[in-house]
N, C-alpha and C. Protein backbone atom coordinates (compact mmCIF):
# COMPACT_ATOMS: atom_id res chain seq x y z
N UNK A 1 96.33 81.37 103.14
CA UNK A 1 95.27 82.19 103.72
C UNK A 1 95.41 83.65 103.27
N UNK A 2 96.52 84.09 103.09
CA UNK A 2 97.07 85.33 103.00
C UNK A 2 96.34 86.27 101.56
N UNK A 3 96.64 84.85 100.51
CA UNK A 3 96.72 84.93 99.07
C UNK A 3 94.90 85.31 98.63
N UNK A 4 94.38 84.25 99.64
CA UNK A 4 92.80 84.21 99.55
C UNK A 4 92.25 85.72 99.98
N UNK A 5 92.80 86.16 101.14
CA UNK A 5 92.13 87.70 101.38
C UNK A 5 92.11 88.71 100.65
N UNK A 6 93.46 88.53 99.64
CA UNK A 6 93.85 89.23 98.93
C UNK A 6 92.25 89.62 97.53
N UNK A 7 91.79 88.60 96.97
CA UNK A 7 91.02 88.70 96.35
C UNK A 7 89.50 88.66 96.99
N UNK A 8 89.46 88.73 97.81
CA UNK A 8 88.10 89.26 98.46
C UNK A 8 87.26 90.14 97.70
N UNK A 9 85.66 89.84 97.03
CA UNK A 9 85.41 90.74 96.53
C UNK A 9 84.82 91.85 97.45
N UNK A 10 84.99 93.21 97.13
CA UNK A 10 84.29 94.10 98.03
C UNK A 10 83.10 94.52 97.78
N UNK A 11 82.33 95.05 98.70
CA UNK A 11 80.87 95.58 99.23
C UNK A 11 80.79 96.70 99.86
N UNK A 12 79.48 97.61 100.08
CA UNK A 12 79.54 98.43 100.68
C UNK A 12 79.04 97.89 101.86
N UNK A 13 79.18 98.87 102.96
CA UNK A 13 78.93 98.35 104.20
C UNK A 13 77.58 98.36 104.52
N UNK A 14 77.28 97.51 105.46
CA UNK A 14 75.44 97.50 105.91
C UNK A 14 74.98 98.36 105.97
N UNK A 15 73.90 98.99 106.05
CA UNK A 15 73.13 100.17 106.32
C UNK A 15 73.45 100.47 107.58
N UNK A 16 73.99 102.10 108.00
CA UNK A 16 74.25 102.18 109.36
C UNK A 16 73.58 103.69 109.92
N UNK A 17 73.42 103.90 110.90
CA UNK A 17 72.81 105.29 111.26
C UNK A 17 74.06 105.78 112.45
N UNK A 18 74.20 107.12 111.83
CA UNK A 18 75.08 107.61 113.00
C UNK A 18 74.38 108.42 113.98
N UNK A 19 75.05 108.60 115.03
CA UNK A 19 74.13 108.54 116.58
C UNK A 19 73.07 109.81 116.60
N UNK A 20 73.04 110.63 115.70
CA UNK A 20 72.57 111.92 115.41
C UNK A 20 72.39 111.96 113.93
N UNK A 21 71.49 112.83 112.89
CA UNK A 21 71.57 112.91 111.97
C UNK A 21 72.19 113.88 111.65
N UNK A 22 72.72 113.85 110.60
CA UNK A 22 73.94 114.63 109.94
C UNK A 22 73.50 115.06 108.37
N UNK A 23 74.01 115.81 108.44
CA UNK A 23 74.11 116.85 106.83
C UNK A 23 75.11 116.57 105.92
N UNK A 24 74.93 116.49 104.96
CA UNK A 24 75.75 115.48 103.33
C UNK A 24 77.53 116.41 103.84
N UNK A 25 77.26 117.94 103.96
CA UNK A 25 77.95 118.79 104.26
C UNK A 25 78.88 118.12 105.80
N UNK A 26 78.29 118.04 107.01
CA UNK A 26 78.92 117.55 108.16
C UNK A 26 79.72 116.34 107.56
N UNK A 27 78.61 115.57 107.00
CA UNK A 27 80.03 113.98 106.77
C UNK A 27 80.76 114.33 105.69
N UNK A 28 80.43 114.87 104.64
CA UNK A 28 81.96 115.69 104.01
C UNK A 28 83.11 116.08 105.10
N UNK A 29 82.67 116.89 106.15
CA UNK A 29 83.84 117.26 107.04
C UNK A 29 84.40 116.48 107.93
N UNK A 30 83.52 115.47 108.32
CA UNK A 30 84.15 114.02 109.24
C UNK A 30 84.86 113.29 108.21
N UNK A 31 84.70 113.29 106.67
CA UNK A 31 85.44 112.34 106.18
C UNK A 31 86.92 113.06 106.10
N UNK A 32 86.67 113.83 105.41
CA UNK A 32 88.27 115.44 105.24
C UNK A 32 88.59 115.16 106.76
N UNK A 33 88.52 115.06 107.60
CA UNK A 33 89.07 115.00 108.77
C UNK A 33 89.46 113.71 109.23
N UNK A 34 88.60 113.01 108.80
CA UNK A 34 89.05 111.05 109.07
C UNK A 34 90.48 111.16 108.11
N UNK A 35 90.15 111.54 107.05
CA UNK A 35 91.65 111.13 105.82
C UNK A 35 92.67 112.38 106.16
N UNK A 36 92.37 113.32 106.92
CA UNK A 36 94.01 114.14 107.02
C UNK A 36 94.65 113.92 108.04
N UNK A 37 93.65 113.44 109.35
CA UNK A 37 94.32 112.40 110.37
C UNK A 37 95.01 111.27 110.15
N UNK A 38 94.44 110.35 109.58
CA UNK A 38 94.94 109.16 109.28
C UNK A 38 95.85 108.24 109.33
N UNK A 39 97.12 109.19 108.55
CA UNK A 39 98.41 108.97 108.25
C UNK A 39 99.27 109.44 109.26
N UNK A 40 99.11 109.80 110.22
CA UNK A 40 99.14 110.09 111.57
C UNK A 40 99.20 108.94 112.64
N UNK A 41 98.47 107.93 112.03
CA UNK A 41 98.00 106.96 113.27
C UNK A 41 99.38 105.79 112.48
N UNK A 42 99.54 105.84 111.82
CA UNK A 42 100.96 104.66 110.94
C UNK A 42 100.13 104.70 109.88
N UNK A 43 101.15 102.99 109.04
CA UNK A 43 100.88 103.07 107.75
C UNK A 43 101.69 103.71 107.05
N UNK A 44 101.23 103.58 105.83
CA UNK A 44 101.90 104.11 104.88
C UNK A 44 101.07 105.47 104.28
N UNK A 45 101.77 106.51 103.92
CA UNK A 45 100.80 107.50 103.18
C UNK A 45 100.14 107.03 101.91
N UNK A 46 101.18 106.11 101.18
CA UNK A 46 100.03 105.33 99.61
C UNK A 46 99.31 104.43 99.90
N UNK A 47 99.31 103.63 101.11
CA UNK A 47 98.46 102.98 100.72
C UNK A 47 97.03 103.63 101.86
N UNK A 48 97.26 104.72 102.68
CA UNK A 48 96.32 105.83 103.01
C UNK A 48 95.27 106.25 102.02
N UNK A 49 96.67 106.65 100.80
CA UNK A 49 95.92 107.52 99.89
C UNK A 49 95.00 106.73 98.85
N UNK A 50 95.22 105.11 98.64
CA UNK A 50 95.12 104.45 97.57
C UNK A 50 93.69 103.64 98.23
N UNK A 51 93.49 104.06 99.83
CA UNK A 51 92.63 103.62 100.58
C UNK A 51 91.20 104.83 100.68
N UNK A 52 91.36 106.07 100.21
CA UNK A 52 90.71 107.05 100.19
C UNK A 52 90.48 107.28 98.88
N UNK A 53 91.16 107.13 97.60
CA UNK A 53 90.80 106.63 96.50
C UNK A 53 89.77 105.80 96.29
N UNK A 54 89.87 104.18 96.70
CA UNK A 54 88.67 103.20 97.29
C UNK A 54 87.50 103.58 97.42
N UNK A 55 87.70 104.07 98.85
CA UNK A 55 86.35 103.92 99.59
C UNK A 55 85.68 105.48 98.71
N UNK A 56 86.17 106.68 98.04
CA UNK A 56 85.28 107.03 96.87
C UNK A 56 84.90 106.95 95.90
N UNK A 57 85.09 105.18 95.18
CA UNK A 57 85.24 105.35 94.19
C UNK A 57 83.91 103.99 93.97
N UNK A 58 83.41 103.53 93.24
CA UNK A 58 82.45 102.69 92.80
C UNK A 58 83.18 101.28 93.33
N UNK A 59 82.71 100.07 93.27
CA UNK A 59 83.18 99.02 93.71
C UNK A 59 83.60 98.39 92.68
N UNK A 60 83.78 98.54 91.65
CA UNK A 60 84.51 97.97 90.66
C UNK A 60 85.97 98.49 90.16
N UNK A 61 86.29 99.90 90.56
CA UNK A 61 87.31 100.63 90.55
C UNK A 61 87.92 100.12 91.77
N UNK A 62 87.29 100.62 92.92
CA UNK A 62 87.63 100.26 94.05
C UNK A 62 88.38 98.96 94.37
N UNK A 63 88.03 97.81 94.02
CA UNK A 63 88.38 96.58 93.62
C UNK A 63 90.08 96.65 92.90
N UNK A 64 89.75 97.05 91.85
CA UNK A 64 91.03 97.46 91.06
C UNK A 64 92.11 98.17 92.05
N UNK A 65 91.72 99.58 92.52
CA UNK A 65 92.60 100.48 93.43
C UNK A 65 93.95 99.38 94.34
N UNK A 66 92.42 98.35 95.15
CA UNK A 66 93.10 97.99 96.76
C UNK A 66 94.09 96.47 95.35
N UNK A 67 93.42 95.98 94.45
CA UNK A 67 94.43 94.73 94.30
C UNK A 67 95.90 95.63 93.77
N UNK A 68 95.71 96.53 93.32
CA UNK A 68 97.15 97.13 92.47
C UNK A 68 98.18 97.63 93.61
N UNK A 69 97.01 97.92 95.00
CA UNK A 69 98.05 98.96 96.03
C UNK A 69 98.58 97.04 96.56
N UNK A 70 98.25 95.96 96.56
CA UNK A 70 98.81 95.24 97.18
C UNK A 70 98.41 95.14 98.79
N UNK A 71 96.78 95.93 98.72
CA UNK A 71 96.17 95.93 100.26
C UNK A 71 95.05 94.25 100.31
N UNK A 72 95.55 94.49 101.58
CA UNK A 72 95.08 93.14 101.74
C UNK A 72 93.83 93.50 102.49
N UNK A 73 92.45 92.91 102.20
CA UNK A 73 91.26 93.38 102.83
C UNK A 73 90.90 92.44 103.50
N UNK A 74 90.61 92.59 104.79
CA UNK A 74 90.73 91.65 106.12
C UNK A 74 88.59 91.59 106.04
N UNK A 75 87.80 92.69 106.28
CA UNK A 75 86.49 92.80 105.93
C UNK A 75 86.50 92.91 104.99
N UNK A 76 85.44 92.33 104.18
CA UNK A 76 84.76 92.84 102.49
C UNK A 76 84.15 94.18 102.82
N UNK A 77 83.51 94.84 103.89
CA UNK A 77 82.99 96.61 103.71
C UNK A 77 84.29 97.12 103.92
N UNK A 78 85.94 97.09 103.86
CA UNK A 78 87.19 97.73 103.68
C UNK A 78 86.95 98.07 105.21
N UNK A 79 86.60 97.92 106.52
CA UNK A 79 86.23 98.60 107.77
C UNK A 79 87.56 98.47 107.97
N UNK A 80 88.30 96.85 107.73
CA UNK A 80 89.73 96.27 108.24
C UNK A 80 90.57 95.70 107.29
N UNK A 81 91.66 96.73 107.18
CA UNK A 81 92.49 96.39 106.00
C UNK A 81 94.11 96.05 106.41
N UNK A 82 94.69 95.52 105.30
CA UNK A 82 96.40 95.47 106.24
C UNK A 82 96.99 95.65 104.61
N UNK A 83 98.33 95.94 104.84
CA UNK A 83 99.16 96.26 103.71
C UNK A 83 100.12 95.26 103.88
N UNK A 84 101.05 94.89 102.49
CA UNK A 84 101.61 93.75 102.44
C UNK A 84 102.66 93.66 103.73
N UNK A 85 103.55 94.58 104.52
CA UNK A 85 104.05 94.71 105.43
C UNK A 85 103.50 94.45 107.01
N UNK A 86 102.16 94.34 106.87
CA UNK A 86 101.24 93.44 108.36
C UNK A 86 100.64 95.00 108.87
N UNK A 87 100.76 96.42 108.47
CA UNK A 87 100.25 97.06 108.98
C UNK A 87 98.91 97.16 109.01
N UNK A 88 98.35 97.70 109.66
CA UNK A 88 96.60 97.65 109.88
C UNK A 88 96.02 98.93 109.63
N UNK A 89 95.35 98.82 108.87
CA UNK A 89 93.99 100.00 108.62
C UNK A 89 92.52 99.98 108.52
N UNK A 90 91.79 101.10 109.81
CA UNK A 90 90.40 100.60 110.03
C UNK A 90 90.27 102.35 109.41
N UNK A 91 89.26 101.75 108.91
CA UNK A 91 88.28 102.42 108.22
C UNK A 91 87.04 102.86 108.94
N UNK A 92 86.16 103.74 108.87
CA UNK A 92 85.14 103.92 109.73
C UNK A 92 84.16 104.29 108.71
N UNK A 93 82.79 103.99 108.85
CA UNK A 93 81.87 103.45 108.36
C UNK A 93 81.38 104.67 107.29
N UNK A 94 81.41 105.70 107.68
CA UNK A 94 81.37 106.76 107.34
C UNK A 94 82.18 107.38 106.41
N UNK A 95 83.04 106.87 106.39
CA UNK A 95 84.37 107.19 104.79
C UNK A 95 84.00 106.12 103.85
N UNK A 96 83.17 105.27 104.04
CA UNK A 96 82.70 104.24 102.80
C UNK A 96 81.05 103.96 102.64
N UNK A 97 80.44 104.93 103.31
CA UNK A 97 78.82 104.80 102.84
C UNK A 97 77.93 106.01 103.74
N UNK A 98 77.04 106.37 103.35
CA UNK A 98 76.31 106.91 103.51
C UNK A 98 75.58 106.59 105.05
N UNK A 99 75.42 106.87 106.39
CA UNK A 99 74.07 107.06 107.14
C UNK A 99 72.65 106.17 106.71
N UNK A 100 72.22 105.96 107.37
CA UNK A 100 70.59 105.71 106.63
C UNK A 100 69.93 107.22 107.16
N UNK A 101 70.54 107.44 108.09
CA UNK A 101 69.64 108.99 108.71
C UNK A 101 70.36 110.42 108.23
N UNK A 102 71.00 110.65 106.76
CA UNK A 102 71.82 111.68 106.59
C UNK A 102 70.05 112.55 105.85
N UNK A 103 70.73 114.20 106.45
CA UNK A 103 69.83 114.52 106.22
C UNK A 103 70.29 115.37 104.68
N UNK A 104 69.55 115.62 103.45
CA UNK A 104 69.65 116.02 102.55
C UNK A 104 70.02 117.75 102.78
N UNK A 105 70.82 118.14 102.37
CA UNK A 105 71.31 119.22 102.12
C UNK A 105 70.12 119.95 101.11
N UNK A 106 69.81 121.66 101.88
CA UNK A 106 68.68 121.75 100.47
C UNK A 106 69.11 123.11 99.91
């Protein structure tokens, strides 16, 4: 079962709206703030960092990133991840996609 999660292909996550609309600028600062917390909550700092790598990077890189860090992806949108040691990492929706209600920066 273990071996199978491992190759999970990934996706971005569903279309989601956060509870208010937000500025390209605001979720820049919720994400910088999701990833300097982070490593704070456990885990490892590489596979933190190799997890913030990911979720900015296209899904074909991304793909590459999580099989090389040896992260095991529990969801295909990366929401729930674990590292080969059983630790757990949730992701929030917002460090891997866009709002449907973000408002354009002008």
């Amino acid at each position: 079962m273990l071996a199978e999660n491992t190759t999970r292909k990934l996706r971005k996550p569903k279309p989601w709206k956060h509870n208010q609309p937000i500025t390209r600028t605001q979720l820049i600062q919720m994400r910088d703030e999701f990833w300097d917390t982070a490593p704070h909550y456990g885990g490892q700092k590489e596979i933190w960092d190799a997890l913030r790598a990911a979720a900015e990077a296209d899904l074909t890189l991304a793909q590459a990133i999580v099989d090389s860090a040896g992260i095991i992806v529990s969801n295909v949108d990366m929401t729930l991840c674990y590292d080969e040691r059983g630790a757990k990492y949730e992701l929030p929706k917002y460090v891997l996609s866009e709002p449907t209600n973000l408002i354009r920066d002008s």
